[in-house]
C-alpha atoms as a PDB file:
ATOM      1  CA  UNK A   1       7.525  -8.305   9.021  1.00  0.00           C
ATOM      2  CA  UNK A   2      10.955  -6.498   9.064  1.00  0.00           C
ATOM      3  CA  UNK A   3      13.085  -9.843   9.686  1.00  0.00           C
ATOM      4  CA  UNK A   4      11.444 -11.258   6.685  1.00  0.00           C
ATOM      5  CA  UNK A   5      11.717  -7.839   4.398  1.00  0.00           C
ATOM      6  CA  UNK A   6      15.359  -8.112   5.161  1.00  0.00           C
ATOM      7  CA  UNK A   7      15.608 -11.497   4.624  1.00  0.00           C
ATOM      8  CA  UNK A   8      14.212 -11.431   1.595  1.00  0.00           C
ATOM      9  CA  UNK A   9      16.256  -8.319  -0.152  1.00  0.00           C
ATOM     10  CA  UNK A  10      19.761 -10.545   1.439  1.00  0.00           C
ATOM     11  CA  UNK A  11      18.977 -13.565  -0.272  1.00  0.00           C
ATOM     12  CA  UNK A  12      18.504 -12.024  -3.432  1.00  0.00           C
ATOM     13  CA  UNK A  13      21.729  -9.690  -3.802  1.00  0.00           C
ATOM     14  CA  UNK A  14      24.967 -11.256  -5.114  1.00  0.00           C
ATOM     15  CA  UNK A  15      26.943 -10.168  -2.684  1.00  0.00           C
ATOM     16  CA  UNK A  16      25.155 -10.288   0.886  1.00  0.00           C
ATOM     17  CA  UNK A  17      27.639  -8.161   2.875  1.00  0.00           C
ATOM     18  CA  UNK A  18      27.168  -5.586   0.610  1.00  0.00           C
ATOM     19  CA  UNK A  19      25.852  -2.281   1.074  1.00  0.00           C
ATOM     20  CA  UNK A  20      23.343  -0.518  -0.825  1.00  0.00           C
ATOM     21  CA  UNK A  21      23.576   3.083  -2.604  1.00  0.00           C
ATOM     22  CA  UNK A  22      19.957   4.006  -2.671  1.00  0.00           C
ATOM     23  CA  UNK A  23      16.693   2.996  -0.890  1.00  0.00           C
ATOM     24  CA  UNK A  24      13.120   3.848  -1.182  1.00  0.00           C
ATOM     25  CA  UNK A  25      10.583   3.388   1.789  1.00  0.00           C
ATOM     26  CA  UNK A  26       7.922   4.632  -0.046  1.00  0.00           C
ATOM     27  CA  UNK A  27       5.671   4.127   3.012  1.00  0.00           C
ATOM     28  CA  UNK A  28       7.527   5.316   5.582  1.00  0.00           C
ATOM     29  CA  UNK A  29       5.291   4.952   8.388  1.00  0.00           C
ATOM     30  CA  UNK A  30       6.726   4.996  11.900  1.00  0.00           C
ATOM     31  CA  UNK A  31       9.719   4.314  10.201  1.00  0.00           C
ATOM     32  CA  UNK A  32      10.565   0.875  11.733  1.00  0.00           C
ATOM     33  CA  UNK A  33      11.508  -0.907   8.443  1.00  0.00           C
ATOM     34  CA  UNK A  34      13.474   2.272   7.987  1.00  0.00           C
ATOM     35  CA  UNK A  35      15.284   2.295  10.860  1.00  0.00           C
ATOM     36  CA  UNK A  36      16.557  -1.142  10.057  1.00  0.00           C
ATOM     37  CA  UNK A  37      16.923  -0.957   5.982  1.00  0.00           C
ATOM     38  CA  UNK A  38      19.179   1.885   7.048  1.00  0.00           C
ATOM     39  CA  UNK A  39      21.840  -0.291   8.567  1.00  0.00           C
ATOM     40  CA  UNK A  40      22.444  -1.903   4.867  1.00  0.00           C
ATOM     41  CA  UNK A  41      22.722   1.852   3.556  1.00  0.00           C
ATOM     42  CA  UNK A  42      27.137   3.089   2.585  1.00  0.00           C
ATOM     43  CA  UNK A  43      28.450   5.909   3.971  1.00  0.00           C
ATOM     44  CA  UNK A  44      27.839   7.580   1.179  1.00  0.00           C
ATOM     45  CA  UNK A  45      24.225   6.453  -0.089  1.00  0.00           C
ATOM     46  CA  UNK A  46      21.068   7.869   0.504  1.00  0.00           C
ATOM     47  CA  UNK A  47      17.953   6.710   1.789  1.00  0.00           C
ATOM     48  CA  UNK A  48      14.087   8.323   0.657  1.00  0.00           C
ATOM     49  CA  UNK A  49      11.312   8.393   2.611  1.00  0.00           C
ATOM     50  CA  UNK A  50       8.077   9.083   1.324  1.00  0.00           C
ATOM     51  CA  UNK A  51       4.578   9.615   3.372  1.00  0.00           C
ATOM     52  CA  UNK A  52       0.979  11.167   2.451  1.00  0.00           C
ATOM     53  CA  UNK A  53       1.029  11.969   6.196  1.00  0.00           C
ATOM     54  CA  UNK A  54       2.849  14.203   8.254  1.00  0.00           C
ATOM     55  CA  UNK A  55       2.333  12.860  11.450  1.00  0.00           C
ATOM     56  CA  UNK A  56       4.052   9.686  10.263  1.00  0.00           C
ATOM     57  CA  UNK A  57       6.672  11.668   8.796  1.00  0.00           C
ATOM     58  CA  UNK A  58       7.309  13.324  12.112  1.00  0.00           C
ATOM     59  CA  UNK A  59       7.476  10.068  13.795  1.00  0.00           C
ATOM     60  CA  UNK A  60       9.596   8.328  11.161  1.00  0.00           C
ATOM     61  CA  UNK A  61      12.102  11.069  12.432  1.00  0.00           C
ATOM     62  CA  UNK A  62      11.968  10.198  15.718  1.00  0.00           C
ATOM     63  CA  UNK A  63      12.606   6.703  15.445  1.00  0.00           C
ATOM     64  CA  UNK A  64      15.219   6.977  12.776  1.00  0.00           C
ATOM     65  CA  UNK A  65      16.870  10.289  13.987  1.00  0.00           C
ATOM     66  CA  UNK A  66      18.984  12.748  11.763  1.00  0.00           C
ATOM     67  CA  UNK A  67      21.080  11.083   9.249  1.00  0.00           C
ATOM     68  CA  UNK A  68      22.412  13.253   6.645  1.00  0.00           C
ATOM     69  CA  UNK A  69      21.502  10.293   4.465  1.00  0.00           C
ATOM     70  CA  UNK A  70      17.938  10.099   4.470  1.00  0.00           C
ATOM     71  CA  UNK A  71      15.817  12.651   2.681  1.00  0.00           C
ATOM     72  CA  UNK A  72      12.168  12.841   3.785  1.00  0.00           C
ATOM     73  CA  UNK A  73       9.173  13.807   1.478  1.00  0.00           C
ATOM     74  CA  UNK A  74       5.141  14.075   2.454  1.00  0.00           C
ATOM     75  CA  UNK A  75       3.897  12.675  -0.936  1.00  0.00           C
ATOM     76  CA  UNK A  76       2.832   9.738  -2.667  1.00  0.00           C
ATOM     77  CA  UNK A  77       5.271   6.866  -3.133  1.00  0.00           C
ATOM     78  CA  UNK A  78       3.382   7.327  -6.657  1.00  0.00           C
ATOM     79  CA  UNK A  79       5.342   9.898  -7.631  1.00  0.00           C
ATOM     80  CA  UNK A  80       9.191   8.691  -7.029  1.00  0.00           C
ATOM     81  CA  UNK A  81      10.324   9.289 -10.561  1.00  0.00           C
ATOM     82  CA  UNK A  82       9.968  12.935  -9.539  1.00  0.00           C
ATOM     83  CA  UNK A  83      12.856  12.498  -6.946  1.00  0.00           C
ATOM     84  CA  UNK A  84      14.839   9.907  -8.547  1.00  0.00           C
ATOM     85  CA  UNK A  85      16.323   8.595 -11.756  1.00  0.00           C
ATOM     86  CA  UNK A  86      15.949   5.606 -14.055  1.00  0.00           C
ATOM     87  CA  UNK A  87      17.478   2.647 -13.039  1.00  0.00           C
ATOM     88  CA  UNK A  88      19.026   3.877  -9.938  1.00  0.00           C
ATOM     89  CA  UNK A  89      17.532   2.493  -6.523  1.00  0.00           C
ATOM     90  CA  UNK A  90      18.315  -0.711  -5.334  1.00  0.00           C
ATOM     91  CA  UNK A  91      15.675  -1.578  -2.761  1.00  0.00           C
ATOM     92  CA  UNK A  92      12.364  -0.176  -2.779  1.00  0.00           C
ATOM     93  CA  UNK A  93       9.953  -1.204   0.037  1.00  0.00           C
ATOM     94  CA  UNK A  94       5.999  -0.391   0.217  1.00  0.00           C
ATOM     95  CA  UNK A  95       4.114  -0.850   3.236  1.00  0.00           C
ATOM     96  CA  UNK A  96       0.314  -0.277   3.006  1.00  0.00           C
ATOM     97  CA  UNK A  97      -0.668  -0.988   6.198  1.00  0.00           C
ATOM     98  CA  UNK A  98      -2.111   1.221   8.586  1.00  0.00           C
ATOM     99  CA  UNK A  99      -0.418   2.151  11.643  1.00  0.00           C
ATOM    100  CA  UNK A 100      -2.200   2.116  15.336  1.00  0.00           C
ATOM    101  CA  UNK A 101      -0.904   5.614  15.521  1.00  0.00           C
ATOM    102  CA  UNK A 102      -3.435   6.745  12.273  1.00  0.00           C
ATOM    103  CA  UNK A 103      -5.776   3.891  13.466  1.00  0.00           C
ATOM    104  CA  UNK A 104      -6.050   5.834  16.872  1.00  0.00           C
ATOM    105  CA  UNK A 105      -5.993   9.427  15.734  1.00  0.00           C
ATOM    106  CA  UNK A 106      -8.442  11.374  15.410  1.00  0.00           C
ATOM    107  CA  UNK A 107      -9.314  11.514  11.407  1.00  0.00           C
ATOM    108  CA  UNK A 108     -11.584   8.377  12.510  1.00  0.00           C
ATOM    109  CA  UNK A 109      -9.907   5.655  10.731  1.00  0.00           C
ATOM    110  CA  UNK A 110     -11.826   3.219  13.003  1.00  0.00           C
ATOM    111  CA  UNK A 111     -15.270   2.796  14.238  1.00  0.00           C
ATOM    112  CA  UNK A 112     -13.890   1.476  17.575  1.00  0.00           C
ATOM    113  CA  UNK A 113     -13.358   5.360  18.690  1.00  0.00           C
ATOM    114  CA  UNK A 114     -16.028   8.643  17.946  1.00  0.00           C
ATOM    115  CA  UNK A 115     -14.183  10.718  15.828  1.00  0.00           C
ATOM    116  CA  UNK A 116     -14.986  12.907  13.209  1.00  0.00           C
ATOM    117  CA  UNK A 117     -15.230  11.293   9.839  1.00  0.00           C
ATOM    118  CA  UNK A 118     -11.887  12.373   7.450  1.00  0.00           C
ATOM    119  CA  UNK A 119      -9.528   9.446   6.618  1.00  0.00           C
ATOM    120  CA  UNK A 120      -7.413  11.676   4.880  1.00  0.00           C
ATOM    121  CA  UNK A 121      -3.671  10.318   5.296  1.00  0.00           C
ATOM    122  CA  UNK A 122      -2.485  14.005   3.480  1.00  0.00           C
ATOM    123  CA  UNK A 123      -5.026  16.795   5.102  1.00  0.00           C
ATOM    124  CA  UNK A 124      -4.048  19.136   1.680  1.00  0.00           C
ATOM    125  CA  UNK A 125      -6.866  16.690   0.046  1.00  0.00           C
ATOM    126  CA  UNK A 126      -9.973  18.433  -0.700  1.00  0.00           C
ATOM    127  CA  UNK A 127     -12.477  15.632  -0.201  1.00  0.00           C
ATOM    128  CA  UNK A 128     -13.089  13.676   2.942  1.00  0.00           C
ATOM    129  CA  UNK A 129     -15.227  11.002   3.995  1.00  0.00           C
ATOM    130  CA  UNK A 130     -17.449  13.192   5.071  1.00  0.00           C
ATOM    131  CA  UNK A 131     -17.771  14.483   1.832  1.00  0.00           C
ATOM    132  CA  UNK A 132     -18.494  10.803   0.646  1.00  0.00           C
ATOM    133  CA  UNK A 133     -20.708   9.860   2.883  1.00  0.00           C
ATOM    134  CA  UNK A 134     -22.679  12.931   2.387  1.00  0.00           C
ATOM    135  CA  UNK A 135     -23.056  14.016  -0.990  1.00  0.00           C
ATOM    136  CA  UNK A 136     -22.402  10.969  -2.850  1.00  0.00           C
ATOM    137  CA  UNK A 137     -25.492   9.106  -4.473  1.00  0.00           C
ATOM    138  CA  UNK A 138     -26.977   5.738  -3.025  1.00  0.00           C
ATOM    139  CA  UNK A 139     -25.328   4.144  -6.477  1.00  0.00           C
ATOM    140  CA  UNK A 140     -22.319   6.045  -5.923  1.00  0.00           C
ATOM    141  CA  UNK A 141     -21.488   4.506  -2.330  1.00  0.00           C
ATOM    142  CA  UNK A 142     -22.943   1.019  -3.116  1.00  0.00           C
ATOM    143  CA  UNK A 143     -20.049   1.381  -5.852  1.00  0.00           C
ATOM    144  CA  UNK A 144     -17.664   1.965  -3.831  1.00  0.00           C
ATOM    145  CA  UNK A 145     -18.786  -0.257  -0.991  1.00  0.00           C
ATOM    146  CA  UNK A 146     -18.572  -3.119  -3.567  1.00  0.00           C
ATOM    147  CA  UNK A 147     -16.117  -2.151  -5.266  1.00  0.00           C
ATOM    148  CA  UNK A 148     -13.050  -1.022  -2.487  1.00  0.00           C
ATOM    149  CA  UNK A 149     -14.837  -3.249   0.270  1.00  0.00           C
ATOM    150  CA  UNK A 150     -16.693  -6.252  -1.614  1.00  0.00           C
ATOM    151  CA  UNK A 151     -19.238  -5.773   0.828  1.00  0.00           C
ATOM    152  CA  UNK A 152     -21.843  -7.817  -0.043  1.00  0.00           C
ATOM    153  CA  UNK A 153     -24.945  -5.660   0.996  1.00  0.00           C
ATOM    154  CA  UNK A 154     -23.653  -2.944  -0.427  1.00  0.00           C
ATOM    155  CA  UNK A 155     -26.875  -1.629  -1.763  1.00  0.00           C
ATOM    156  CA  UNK A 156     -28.769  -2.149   1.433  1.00  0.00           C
ATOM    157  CA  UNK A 157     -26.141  -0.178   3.438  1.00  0.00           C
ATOM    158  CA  UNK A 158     -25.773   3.020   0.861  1.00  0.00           C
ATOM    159  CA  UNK A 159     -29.555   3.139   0.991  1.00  0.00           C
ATOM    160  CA  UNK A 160     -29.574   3.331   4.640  1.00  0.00           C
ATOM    161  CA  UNK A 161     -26.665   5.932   4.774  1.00  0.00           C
ATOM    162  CA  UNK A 162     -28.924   7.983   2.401  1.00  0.00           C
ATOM    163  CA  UNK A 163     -31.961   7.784   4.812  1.00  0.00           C
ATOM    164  CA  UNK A 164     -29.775   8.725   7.361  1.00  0.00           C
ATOM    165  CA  UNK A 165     -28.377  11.645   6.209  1.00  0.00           C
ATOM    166  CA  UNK A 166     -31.800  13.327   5.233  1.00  0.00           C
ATOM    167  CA  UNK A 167     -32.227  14.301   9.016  1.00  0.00           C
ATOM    168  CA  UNK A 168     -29.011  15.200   9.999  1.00  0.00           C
ATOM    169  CA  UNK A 169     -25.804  14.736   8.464  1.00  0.00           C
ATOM    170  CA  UNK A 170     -23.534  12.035   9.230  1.00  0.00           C
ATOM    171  CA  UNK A 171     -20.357  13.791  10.644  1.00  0.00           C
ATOM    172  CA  UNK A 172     -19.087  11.168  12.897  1.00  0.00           C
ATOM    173  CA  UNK A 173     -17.520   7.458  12.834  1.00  0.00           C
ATOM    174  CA  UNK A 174     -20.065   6.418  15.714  1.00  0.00           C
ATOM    175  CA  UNK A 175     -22.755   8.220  13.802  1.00  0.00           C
ATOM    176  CA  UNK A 176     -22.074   6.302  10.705  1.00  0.00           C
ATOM    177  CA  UNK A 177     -21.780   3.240  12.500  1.00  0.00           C
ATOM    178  CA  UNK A 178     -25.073   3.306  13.615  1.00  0.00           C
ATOM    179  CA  UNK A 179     -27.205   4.471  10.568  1.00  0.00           C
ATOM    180  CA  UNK A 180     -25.350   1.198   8.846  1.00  0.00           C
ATOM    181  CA  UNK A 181     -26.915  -1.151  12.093  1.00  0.00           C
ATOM    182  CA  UNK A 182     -29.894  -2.709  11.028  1.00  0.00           C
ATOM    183  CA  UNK A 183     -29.051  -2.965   7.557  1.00  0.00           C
ATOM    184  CA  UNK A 184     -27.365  -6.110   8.020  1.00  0.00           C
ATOM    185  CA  UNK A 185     -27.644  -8.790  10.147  1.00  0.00           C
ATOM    186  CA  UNK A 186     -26.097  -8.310  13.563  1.00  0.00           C
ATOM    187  CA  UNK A 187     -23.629 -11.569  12.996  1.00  0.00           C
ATOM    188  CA  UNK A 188     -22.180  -9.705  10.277  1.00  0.00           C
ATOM    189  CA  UNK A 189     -22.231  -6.170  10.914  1.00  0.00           C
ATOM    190  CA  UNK A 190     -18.854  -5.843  12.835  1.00  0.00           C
ATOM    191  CA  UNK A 191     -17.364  -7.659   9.316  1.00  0.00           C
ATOM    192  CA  UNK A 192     -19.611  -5.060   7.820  1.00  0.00           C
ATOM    193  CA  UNK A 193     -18.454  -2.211   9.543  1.00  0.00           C
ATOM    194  CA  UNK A 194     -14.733  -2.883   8.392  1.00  0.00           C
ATOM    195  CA  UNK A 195     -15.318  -3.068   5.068  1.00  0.00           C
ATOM    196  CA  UNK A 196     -17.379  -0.040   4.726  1.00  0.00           C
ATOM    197  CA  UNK A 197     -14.335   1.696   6.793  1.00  0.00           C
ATOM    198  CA  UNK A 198     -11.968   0.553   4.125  1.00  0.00           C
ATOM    199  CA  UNK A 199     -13.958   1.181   1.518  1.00  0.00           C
ATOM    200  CA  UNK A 200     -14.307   4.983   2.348  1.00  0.00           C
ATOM    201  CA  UNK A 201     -10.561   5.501   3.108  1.00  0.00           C
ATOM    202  CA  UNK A 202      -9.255   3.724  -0.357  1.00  0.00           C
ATOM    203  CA  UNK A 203     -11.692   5.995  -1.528  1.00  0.00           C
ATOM    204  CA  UNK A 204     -10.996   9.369   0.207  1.00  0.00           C
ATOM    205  CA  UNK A 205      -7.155   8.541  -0.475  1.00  0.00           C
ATOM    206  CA  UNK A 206      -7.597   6.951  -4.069  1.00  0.00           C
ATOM    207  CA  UNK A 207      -5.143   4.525  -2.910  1.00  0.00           C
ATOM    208  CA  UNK A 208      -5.255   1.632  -5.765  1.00  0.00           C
ATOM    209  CA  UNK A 209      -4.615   4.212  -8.180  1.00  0.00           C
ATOM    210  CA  UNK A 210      -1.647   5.463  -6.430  1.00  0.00           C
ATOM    211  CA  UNK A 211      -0.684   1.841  -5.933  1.00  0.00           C
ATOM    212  CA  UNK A 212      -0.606   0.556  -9.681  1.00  0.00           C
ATOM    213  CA  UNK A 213       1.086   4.320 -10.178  1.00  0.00           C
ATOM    214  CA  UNK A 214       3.936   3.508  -7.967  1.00  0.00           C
ATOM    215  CA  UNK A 215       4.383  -0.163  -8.610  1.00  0.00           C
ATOM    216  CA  UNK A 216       4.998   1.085 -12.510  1.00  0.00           C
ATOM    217  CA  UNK A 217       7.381   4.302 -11.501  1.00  0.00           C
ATOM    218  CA  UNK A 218       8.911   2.271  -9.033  1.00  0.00           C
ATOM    219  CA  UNK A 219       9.592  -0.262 -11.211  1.00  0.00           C
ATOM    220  CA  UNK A 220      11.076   2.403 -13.654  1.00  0.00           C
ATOM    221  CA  UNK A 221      13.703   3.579 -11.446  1.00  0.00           C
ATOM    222  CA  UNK A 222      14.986   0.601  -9.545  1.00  0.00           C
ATOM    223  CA  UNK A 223      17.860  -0.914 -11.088  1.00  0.00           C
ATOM    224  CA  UNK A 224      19.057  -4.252 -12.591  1.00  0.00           C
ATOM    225  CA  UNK A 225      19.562  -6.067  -9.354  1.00  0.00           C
ATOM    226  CA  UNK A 226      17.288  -4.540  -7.260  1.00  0.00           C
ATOM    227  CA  UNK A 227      14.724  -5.939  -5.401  1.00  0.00           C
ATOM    228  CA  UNK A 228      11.233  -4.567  -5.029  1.00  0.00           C
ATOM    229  CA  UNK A 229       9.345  -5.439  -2.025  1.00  0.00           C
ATOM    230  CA  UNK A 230       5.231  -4.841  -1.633  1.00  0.00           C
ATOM    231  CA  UNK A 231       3.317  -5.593   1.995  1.00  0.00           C
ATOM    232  CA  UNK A 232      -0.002  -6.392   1.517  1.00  0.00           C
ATOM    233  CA  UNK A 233      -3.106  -5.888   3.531  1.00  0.00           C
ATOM    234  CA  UNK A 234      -6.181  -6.778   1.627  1.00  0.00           C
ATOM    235  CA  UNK A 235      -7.157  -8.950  -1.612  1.00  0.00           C
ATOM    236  CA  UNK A 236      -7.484  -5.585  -3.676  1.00  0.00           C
ATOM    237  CA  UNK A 237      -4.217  -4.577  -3.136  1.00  0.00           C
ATOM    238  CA  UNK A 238      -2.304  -8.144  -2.768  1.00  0.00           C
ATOM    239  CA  UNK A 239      -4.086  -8.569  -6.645  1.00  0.00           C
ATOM    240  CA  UNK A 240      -2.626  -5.785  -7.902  1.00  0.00           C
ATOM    241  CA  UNK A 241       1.371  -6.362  -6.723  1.00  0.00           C
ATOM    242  CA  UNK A 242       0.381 -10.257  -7.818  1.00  0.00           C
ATOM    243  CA  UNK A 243      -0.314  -9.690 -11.220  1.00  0.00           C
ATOM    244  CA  UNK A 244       2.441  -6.779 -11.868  1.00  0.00           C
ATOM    245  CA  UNK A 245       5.028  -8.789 -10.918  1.00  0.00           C
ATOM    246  CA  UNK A 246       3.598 -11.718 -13.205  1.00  0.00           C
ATOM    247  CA  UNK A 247       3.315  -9.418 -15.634  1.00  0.00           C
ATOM    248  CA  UNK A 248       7.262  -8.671 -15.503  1.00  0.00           C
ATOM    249  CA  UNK A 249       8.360 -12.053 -15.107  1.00  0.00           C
ATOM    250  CA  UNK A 250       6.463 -13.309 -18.216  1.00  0.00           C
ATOM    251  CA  UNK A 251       8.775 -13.533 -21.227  1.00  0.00           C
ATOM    252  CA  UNK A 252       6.938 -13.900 -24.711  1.00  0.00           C
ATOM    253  CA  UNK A 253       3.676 -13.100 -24.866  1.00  0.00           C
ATOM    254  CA  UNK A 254       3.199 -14.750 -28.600  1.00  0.00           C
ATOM    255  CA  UNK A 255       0.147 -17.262 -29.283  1.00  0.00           C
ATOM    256  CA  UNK A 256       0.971 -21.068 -28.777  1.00  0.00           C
ATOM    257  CA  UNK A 257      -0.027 -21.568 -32.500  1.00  0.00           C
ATOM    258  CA  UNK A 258       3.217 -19.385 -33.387  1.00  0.00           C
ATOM    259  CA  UNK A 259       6.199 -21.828 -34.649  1.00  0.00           C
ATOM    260  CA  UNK A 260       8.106 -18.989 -33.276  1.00  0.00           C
ATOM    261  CA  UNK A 261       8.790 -15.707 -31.235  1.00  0.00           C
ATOM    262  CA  UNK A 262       8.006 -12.924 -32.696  1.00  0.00           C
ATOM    263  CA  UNK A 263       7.482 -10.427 -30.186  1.00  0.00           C
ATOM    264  CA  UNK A 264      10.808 -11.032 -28.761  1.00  0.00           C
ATOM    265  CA  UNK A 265       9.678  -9.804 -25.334  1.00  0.00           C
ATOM    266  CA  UNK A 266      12.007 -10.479 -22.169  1.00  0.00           C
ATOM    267  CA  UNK A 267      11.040 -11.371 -18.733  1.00  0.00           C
ATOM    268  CA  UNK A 268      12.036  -8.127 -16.973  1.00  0.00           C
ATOM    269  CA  UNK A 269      11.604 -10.082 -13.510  1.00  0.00           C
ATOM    270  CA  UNK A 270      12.355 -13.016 -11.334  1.00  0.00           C
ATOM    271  CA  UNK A 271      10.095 -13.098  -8.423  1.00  0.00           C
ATOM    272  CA  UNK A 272      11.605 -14.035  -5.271  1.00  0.00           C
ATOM    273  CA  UNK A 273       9.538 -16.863  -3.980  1.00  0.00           C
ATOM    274  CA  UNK A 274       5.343 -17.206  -3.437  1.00  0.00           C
ATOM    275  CA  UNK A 275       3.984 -14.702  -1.505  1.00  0.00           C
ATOM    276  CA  UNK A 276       5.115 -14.985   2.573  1.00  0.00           C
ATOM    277  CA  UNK A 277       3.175 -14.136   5.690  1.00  0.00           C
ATOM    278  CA  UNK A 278       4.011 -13.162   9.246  1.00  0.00           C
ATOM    279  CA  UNK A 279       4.963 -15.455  11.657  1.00  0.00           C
ATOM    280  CA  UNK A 280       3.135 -16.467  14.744  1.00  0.00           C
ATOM    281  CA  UNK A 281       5.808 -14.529  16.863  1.00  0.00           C
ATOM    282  CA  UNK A 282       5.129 -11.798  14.676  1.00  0.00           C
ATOM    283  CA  UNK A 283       1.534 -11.713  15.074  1.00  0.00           C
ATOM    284  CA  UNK A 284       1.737 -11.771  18.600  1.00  0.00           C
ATOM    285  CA  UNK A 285       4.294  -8.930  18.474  1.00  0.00           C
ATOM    286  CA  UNK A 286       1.457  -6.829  16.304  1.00  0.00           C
ATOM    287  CA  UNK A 287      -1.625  -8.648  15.891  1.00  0.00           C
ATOM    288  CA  UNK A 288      -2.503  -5.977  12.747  1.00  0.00           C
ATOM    289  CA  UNK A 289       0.184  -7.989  10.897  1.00  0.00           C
ATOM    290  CA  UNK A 290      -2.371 -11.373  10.829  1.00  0.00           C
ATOM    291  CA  UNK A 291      -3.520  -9.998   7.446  1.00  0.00           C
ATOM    292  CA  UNK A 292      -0.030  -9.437   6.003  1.00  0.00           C
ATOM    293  CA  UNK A 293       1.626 -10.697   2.439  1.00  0.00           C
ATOM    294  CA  UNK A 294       4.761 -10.010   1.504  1.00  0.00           C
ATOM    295  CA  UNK A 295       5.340 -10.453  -2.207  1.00  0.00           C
ATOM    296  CA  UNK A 296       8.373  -9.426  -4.116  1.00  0.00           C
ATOM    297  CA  UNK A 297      10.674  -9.234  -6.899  1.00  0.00           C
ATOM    298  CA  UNK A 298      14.488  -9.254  -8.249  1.00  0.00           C
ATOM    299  CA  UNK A 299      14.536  -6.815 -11.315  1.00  0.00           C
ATOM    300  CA  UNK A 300      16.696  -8.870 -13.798  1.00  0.00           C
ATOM    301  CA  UNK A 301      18.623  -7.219 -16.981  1.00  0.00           C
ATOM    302  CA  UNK A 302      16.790  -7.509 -20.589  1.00  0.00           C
ATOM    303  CA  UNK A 303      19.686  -7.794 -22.958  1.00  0.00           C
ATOM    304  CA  UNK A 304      19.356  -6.607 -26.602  1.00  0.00           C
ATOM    305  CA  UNK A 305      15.941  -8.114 -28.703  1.00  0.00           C
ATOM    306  CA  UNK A 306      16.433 -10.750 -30.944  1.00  0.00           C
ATOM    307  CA  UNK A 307      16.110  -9.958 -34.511  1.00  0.00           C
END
């Protein structure tokens, strides 16, 4: 959804042939919205790249190339304020997707290849999903089942991962594919099989905790002006960004039975339009991008409080 990214952050500055001091891609990825956010970058500004992954890192390079500009970091968009000061970025962008490259790799992101069972986007993390899948209780993984995958049968499915794993442990995707067969019906388990996939990797990679992390440092450092863009995958996350950005375009917060303000709080926000999806040409382009919502907002000044 690139044309529409940029679309979106050009509508919403003042002046649209200017250029921009500071971006964040705090999801760098292949580094195709990069690669084209970079074109709006001065001379003199710079452009941050962050990635739990360093094989997406290495390709981000590749497709962007060496630009004295653009500083690249394998870490969590979660922590930017480490890198960067208050109030001075004026785009962030963050991507959540997955890319085919990780979906094809071998860390077994998918059940559609045998691979052994990690999901970890940054291999410095301890825990895998074999680790999950393994030690973790039936009421543990029917937790996070529900809870990262709303899988419905849930507590059918961590049962039969527990049986499973008495005889031999469960190292591979295929493997786990198959001790979660029969524990739903066949019309649903392909649905099923997703979910527990996503499930385990949100879990191995804690990634709604780094996500309501990095909306609130992002929002921290991106200046009056600057526009904050979130692509969404999934419910779970596309919740989240929703009700942040409500949250910061919401001005007082005082009950209606009030004759007046008193908490004198300020919308900090205007969001930039309902929430967009990809366009049939860009589904065809990458059909991964069906799923997609774009949702994002202009970070407005909050003058002095009223007394």
């Amino acid at each position: 959804m690139v044309e529409q990214v940029m679309d979106m952050i050009l509508r919403s500055l003042p002046d649209k042939s200017a250029l921009l001091d500071t971006i964040v891609d705090g999801t760098v990825g292949g580094g195709g919205h990069a690669a084209v956010l970079l074109q709006r970058l001065s001379p003199m500004g710079r452009m941050v790249c962050f990635d739990r992954d360093p094989e997406a890192l290495k390709m981000a390079r590749k497709q962007i190339g060496e630009d004295v500009r653009v500083t690249y970091i394998q870490e969590s968009y979660s922590e930017i304020r480490k890198h960067l000061k208050q109030n001075s970025v004026d785009v962030i962008l963050l991507d959540f997707g997955l890319s085919t490259d990780q979906l094809e790799s071998e860390r077994g992101f998918s059940y559609m290849r045998d691979y052994p069972l990690d999901m970890r986007f940054d291999p410095r993390l301890t825990s895998s999903a074999f680790d999950v899948v393994n030690e973790y209780s039936t009421a543990e993984l029917r937790d996070v089942f529900f809870k990262y995958g709303e899988e419905p049968m849930s507590p059918r499915i961590a049962t039969r991962i527990v049986e499973a794993r008495k005889s031999v442990a469960i190292e591979t995707t295929r493997q786990l594919a198959e001790s979660i067969r029969g524990s739903v019906p066949e019309r649903f388990y392909i649905k099923a099989l997703s979910r527990i996939f996503q499930a385990l990797r949100i879990e191995v990679n804690q990634e709604l905790e780094h996500l309501e992390k990095g909306l609130a440092e992002g929002w921290e450092v991106l200046k009056a002006g600057g526009v904050f863009c979130v692509l969404t995958y999934h419910s779970l996350e596309d919740r989240r960004a929703k009700r942040f950005f409500a949250a910061k375009s919401k001005g007082c917060t005082c009950p209606p039975t009030l004759p007046i303000c008193v908490c004198n709080k300020k919308p900090e926000a205007k969001i930039l339009g309902a929430s967009f999806r990809p366009t049939p040409k860009e589904i065809r382009l990458n059909p991964q991008a069906r799923s997609a919502r774009l949702r994002a907002a202009l970070k407005i000044p909050v003058h002095g409080r009223e007394s």
